[in-house]
C-alpha atoms as a PDB file:
ATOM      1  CA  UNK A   1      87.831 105.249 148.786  1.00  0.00           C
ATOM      2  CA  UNK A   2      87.989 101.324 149.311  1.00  0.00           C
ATOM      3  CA  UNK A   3      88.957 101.493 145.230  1.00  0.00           C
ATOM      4  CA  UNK A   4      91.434 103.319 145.788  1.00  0.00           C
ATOM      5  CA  UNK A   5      93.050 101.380 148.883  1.00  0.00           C
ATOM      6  CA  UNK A   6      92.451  97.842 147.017  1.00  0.00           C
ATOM      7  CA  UNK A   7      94.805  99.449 144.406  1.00  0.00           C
ATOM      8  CA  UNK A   8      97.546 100.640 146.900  1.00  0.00           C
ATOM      9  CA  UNK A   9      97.489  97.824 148.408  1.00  0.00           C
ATOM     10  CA  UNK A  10      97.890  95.626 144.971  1.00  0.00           C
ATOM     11  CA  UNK A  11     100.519  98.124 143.677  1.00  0.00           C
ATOM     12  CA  UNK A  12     102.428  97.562 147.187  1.00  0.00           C
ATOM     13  CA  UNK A  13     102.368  93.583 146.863  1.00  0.00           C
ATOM     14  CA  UNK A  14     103.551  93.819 143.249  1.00  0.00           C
ATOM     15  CA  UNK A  15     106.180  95.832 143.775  1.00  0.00           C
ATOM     16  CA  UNK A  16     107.579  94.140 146.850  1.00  0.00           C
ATOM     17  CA  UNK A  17     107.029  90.759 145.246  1.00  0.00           C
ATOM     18  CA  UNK A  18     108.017  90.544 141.878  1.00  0.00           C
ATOM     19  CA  UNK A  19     106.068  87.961 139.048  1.00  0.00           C
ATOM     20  CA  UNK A  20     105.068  85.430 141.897  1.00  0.00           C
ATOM     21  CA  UNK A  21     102.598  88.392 143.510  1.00  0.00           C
ATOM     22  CA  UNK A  22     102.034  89.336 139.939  1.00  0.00           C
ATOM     23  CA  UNK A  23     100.448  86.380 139.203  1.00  0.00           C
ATOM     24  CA  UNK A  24      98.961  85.781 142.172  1.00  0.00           C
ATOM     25  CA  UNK A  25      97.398  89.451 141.895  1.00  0.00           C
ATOM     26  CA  UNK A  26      96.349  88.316 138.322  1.00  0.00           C
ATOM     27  CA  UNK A  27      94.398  85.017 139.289  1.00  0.00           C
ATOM     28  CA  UNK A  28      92.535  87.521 141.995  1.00  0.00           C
ATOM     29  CA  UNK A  29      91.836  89.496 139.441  1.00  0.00           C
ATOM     30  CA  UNK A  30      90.251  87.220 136.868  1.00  0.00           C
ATOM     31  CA  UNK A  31      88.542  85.002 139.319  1.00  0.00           C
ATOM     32  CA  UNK A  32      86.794  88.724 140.344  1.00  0.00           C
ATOM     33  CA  UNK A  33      86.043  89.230 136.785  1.00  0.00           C
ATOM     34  CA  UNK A  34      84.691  85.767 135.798  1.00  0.00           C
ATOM     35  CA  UNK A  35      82.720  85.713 138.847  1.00  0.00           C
ATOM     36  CA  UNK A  36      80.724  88.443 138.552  1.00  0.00           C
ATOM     37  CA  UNK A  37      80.111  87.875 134.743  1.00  0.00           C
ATOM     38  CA  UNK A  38      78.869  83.836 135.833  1.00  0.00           C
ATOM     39  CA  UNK A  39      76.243  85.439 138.218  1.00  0.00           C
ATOM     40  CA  UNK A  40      75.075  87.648 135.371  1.00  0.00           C
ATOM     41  CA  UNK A  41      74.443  84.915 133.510  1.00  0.00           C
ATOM     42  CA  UNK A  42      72.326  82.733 136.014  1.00  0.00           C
ATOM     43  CA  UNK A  43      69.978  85.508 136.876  1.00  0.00           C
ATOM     44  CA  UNK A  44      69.713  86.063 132.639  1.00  0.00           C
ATOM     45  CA  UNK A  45      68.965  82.807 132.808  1.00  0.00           C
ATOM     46  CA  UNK A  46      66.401  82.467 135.895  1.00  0.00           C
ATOM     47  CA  UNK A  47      64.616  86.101 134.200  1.00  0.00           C
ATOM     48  CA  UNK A  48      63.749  84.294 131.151  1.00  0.00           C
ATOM     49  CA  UNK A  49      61.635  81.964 133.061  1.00  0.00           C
ATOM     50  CA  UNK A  50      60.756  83.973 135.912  1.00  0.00           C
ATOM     51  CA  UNK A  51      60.996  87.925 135.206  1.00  0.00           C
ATOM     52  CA  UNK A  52      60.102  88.775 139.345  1.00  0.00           C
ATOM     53  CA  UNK A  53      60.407  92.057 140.533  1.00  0.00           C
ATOM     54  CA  UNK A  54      63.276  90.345 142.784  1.00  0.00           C
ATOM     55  CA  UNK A  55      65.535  88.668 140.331  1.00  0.00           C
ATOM     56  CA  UNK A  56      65.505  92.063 138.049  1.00  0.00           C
ATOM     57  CA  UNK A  57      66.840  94.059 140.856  1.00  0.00           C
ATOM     58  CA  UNK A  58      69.026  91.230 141.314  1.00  0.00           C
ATOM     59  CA  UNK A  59      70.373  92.050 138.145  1.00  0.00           C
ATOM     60  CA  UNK A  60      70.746  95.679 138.114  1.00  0.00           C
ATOM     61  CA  UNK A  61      72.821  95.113 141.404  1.00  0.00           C
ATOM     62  CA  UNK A  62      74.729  92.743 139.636  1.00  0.00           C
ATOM     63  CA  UNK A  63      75.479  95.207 136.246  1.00  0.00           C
ATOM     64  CA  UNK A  64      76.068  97.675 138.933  1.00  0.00           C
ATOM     65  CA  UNK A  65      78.818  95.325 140.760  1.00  0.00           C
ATOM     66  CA  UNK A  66      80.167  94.204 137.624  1.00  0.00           C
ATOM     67  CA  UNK A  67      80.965  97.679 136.496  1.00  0.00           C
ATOM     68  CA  UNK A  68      83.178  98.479 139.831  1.00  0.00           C
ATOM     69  CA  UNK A  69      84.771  95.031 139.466  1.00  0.00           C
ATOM     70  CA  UNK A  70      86.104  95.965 135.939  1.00  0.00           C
ATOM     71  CA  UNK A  71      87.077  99.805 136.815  1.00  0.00           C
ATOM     72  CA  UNK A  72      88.719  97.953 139.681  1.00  0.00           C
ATOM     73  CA  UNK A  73      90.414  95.457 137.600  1.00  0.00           C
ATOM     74  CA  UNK A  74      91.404  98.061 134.726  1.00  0.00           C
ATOM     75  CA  UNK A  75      92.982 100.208 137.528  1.00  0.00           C
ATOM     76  CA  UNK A  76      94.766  97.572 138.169  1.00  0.00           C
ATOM     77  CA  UNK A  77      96.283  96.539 135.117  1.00  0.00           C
ATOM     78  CA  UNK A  78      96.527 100.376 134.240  1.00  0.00           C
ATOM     79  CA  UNK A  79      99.203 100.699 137.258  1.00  0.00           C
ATOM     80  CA  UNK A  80     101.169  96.943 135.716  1.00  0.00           C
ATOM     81  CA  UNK A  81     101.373  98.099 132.196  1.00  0.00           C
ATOM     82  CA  UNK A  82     102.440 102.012 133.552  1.00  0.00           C
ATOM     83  CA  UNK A  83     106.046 100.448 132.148  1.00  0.00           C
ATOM     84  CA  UNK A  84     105.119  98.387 129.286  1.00  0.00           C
ATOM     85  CA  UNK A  85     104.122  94.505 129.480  1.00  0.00           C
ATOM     86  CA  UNK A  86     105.728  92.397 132.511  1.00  0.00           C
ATOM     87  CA  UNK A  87     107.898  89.846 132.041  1.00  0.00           C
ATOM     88  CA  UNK A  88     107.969  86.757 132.659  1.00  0.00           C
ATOM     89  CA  UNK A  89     104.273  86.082 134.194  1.00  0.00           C
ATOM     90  CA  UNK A  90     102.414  83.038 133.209  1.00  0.00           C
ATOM     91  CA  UNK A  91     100.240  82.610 130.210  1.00  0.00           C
ATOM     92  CA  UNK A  92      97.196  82.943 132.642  1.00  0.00           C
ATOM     93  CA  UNK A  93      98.247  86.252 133.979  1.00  0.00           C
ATOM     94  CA  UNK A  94      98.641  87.127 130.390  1.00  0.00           C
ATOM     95  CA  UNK A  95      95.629  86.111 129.173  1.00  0.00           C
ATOM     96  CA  UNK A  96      93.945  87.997 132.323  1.00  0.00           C
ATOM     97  CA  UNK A  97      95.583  91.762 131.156  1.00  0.00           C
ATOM     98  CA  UNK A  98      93.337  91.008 128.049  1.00  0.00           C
ATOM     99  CA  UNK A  99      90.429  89.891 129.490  1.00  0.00           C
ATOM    100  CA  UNK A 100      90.446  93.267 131.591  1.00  0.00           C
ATOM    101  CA  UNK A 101      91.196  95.419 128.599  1.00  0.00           C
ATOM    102  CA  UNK A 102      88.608  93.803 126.696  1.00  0.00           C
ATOM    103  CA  UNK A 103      85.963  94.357 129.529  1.00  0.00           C
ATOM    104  CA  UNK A 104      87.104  98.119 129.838  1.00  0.00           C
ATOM    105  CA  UNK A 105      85.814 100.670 128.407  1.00  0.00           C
ATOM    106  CA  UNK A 106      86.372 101.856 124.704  1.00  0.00           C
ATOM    107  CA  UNK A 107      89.269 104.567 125.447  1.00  0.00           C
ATOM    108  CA  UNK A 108      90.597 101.732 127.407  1.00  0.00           C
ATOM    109  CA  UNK A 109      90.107  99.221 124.704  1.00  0.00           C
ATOM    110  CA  UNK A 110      91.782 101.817 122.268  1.00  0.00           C
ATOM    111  CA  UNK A 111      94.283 103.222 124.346  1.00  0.00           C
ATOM    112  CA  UNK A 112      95.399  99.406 124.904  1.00  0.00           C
ATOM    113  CA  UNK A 113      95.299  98.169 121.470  1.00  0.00           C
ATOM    114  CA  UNK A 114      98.960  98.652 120.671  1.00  0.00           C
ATOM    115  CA  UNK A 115      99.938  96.541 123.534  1.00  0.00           C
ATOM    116  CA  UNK A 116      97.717  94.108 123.008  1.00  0.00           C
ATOM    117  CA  UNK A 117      99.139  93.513 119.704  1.00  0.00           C
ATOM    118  CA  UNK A 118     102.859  93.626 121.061  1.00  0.00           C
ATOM    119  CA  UNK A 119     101.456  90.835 123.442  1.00  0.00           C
ATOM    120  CA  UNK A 120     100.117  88.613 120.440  1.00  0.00           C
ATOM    121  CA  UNK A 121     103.190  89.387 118.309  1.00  0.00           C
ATOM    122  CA  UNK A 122     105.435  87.975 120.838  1.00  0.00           C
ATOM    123  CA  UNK A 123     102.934  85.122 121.674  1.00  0.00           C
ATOM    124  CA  UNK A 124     102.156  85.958 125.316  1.00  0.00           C
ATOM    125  CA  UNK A 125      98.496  85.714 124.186  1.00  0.00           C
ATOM    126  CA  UNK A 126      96.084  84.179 121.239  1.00  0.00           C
ATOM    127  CA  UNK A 127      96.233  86.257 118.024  1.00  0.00           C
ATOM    128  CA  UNK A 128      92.867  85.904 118.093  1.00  0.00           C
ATOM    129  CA  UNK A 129      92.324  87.920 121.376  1.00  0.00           C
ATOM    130  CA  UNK A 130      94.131  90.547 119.447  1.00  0.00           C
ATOM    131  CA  UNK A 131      92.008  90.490 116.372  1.00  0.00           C
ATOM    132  CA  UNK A 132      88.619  90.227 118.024  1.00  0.00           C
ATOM    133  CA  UNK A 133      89.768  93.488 120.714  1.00  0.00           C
ATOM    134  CA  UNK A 134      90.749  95.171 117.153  1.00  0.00           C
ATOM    135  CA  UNK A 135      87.155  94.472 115.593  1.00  0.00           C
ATOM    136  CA  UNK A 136      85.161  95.409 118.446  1.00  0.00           C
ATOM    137  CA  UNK A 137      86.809  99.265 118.750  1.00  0.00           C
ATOM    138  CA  UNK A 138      86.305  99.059 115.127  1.00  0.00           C
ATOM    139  CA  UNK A 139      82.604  97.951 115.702  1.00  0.00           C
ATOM    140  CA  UNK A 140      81.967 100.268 118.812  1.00  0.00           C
ATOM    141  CA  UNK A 141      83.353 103.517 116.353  1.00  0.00           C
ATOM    142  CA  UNK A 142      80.968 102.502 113.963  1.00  0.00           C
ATOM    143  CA  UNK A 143      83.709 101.557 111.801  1.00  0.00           C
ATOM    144  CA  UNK A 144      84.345  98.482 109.359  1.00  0.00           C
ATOM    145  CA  UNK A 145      85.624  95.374 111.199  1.00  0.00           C
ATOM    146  CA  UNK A 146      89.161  94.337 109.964  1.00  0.00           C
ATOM    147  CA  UNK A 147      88.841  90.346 111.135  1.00  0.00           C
ATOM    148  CA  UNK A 148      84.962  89.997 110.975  1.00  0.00           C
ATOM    149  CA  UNK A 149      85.188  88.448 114.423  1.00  0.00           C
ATOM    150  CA  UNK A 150      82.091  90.797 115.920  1.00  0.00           C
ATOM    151  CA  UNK A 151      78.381  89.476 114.920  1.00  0.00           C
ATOM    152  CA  UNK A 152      75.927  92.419 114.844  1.00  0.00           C
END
């Protein structure tokens, strides 16, 4: 239920606000997703020298958290791209859509592909977020990479 209200509530302010909210909405949302993926790594990092009962569940609740912050997230950027790409947000905001798409899941990742190549054809991102989103639903289908970008 709170998922759902966090994305009413984000739809509301985007559509009331225009780019400004936008990318406002966008920095929440990547400071959310880099957040919970720099506490992943500390506690990976305090396991391998001190694998307590504590810090694993530490972890788990963390993988656990992480995985509501991207279904958030990709809810999110579902409801922005419902009309295509946005115009006229900032190359951060940009470069967050990715990030979210490439932390979703693979029907996401696929489903998303095409836009995420619009976005690199008309430079709103790096080609090379494009190319390494394309090898990894390659890789994750079991399928040849196209860019070799995605080490086994």
């Amino acid at each position: 239920m709170k998922q759902i209200a966090v994305i009413v509530l984000s739809l509301l302010i985007v559509a009331c606000g225009g780019t400004r909210s936008t990318d406002k909405l966008l920095a929440e949302v990547r400071e959310k997703d880099q957040s919970v993926r720099q506490q992943m790594v500390a506690l990976s990092k305090a396991i391998a020298t001190d694998d307590s009962e504590e810090l694993i569940d530490s972890l788990i609740l963390s993988c656990e958290l992480m995985d509501r912050v991207d279904k958030e997230n990709m809810a999110i950027v579902d409801s922005l791209l419902q009309s295509g790409v946005p115009a006229g947000l900032t190359a951060d905001s940009y470069s967050t859509i990715w990030i979210v798409i490439d932390h979703s899941t693979l029907e996401k990742q696929k489903q998303y592909l095409p836009i995420v190549e619009q976005m690199a054809s008309k430079n709103l991102i790096d080609a090379s977020d494009y190319v390494t989103l394309c090898d990894r639903v390659a890789m994750k289908r079991n399928r040849p990479q196209r860019y070799g970008t995605q080490s086994v």
